[in-house]
Protein backbone atom coordinates (compact mmCIF):
# COMPACT_ATOMS: atom_id res chain seq x y z
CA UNK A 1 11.50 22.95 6.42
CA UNK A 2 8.37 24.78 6.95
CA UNK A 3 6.23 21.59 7.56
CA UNK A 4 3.53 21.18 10.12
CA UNK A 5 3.68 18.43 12.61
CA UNK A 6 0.16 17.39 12.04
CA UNK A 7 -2.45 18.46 9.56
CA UNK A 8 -6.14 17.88 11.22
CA UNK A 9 -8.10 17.68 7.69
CA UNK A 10 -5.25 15.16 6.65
CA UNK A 11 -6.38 11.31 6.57
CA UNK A 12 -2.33 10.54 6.24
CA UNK A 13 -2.17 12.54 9.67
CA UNK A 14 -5.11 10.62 10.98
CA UNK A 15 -4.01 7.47 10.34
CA UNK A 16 -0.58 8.06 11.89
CA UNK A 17 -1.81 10.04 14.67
CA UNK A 18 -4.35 6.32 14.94
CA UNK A 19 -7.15 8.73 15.46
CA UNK A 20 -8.58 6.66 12.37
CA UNK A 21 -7.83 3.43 11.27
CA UNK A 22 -7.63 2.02 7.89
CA UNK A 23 -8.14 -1.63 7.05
CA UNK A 24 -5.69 -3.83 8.56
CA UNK A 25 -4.28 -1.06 10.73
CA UNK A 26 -1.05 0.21 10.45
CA UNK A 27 2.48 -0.79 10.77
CA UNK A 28 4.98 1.58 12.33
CA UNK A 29 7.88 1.34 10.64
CA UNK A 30 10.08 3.28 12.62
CA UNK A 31 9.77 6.61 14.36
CA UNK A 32 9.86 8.21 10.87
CA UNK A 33 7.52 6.14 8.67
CA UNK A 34 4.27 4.11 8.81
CA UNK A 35 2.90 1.64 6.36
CA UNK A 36 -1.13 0.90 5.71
CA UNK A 37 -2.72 -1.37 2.92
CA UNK A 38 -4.36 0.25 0.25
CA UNK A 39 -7.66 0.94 0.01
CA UNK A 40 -8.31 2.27 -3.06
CA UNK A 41 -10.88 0.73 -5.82
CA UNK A 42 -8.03 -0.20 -8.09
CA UNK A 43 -6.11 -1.81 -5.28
CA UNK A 44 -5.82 -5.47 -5.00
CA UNK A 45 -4.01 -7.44 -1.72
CA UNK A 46 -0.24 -6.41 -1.39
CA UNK A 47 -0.43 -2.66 -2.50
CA UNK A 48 0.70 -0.71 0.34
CA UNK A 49 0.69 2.81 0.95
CA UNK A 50 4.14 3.84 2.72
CA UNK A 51 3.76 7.42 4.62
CA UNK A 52 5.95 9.24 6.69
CA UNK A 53 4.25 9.57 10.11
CA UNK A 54 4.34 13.59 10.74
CA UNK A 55 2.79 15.40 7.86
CA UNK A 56 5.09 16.32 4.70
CA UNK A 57 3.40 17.61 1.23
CA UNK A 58 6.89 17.05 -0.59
CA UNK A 59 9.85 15.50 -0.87
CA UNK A 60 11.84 18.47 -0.13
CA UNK A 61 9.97 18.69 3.35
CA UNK A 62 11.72 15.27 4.74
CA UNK A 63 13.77 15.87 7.38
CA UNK A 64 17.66 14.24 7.02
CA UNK A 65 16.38 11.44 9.44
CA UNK A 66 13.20 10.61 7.22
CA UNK A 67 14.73 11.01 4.03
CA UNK A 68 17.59 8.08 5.47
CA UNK A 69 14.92 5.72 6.25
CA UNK A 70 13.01 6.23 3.35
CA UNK A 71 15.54 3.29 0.99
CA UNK A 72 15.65 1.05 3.99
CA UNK A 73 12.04 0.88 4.45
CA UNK A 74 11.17 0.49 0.96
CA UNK A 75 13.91 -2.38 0.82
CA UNK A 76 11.86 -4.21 3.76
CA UNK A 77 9.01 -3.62 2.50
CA UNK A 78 9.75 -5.47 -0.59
CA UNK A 79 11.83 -8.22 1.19
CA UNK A 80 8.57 -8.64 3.03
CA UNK A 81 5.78 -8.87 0.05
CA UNK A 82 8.42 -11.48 -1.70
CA UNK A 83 8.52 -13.38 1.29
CA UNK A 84 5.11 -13.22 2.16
CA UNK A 85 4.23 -14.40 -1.54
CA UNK A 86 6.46 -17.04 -1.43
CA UNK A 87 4.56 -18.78 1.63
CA UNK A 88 1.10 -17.95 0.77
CA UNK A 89 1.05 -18.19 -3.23
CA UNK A 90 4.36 -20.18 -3.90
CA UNK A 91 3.02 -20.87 -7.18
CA UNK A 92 3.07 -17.33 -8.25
CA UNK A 93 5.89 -15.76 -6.89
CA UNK A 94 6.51 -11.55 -6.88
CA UNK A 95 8.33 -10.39 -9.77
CA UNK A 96 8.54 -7.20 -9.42
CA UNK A 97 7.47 -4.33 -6.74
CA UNK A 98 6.63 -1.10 -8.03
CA UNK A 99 7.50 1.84 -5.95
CA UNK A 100 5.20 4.43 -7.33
CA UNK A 101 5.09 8.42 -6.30
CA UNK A 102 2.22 10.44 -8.27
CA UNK A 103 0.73 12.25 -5.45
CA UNK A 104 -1.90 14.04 -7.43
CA UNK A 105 -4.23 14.97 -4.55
CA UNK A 106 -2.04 17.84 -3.19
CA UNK A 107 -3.30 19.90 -6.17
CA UNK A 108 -6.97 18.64 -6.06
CA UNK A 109 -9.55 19.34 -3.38
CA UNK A 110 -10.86 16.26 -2.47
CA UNK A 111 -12.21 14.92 0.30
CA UNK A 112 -9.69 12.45 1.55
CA UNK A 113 -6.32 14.70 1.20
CA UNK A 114 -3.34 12.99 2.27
CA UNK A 115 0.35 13.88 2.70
CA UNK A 116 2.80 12.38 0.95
CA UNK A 117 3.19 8.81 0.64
CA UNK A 118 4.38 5.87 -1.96
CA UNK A 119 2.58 3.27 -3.15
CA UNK A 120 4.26 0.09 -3.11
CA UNK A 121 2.41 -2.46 -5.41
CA UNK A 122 3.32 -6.02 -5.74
CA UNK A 123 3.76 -7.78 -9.35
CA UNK A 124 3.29 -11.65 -9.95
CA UNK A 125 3.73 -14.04 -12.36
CA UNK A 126 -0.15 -14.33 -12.88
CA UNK A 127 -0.10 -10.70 -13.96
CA UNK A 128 1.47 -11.16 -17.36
CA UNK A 129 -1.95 -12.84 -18.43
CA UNK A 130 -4.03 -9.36 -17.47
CA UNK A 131 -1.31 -7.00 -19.88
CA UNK A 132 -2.69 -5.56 -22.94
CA UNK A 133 0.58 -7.61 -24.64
CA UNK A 134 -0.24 -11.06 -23.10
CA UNK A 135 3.32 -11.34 -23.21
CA UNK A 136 4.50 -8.48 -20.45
CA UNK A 137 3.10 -6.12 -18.15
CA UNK A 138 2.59 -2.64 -18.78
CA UNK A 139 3.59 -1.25 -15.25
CA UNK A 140 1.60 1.68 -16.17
CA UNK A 141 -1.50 -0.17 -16.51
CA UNK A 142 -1.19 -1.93 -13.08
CA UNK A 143 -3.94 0.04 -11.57
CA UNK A 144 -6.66 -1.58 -13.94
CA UNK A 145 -5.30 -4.91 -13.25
CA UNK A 146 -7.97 -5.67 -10.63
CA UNK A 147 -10.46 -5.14 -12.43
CA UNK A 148 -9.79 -7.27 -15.40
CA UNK A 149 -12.23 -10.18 -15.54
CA UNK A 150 -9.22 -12.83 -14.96
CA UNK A 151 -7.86 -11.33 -12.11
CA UNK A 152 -6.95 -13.71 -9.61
CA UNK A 153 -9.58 -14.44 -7.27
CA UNK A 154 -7.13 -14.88 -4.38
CA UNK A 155 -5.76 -10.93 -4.88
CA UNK A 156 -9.22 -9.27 -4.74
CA UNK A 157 -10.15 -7.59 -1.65
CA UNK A 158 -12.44 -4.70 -3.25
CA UNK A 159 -15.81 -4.63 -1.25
CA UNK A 160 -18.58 -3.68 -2.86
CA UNK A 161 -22.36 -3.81 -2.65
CA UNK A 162 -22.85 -6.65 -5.35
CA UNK A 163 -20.93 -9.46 -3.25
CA UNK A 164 -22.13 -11.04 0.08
CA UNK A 165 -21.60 -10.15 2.86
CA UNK A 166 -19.14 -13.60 3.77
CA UNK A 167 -17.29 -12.17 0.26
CA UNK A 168 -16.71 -9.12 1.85
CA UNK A 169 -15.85 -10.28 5.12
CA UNK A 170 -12.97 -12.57 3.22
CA UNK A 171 -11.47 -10.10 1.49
CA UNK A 172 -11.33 -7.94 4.85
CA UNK A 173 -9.27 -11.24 6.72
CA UNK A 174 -7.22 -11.13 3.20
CA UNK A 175 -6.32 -7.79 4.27
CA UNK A 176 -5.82 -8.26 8.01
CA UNK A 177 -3.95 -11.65 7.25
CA UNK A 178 -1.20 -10.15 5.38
CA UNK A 179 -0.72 -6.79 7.27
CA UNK A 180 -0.59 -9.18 10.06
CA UNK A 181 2.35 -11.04 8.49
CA UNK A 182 4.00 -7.77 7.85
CA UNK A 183 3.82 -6.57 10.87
CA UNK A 184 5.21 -9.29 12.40
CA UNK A 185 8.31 -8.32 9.78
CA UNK A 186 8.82 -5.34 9.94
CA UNK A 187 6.78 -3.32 12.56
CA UNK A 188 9.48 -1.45 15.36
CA UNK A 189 9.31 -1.91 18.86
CA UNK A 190 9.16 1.69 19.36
């Protein structure tokens, strides 16, 4: 395993290392992993980006311990965004989670490069409205769920330049509501 520690130009590094913070902070999993919300334009509340903490470009560069806590975490995670759901929005339960690994921006040169990571993307009962079937979701088409016009209101935490500035500031509580929440669930002492 040929992997660096740390990569400085990495914003998965910088985040771990908590030399930048994303929106609602992070959640250290365990020594191995850490999990952040989202913050992408397609993302909605509940997609989370899990990451291990030390900076790996593949699968193949996990160490035994990572690699073992990789299934556990994901297991918590989704124990977590069920739970979560099922307090906040009882009336539209999770469904599904999709654990998703595309990790296109280790062959692009971008700005923002990150190490690897999963997403980890929540799907309710509301979503089967949004699919291009009306009758079931296309999992493939999840990432253009936010921005259908009948997206719940309650899910959207996109800031942008066309809402308020009270808008914005909601959807950044959204955000630091639920990662607080998770955190409470599933954050290690350590």
């Amino acid at each position: 395993m040929g992997a660096k520690i740390y990569d400085k130009d990495c914003m998965g590094c910088k985040y771990s290392q908590e030399i930048q913070k994303p929106r609602g902070g992070i959640i250290k999993l365990d020594r191995h992993w850490i999990l952040n919300h989202y913050a992408g334009p397609e993302g909605f509340l509940g997609w989370v980006a899990l990451q291990p903490r030390y900076h790996r470009m593949e699968l193949t560069d996990l160490n035994t311990d990572e690699a073992n806590a990789l299934g556990r975490n994901i297991e918590n995670i989704d124990r977590a965004l069920r739970e979560y759901w099922a307090i906040k929005f009882p009336g539209d339960l999770v469904r599904r989670v999709y654990v998703v690994y595309f990790f296109e921006s280790a062959f692009e040169k971008t700005q923002n490069q990150y190490h690897l990571h999963f997403h980890l993307i929540p799907r309710t009962e509301k979503f089967r409205s949004l699919s291009k079937c009306g009758s079931t979701l296309i999992g493939w088409d999840i990432h253009r769920l936010s921005k259908h016009k009948d997206f719940p209101p309650e899910y959207q935490i996109r800031e942008t330049d066309y809402q308020t500035e009270e808008r914005n500031k909601e959807n950044r509580q959204k955000v630091e509501e639920f990662m607080t929440y998770l955190r409470g669930q599933l954050e290690s002492p350590s």
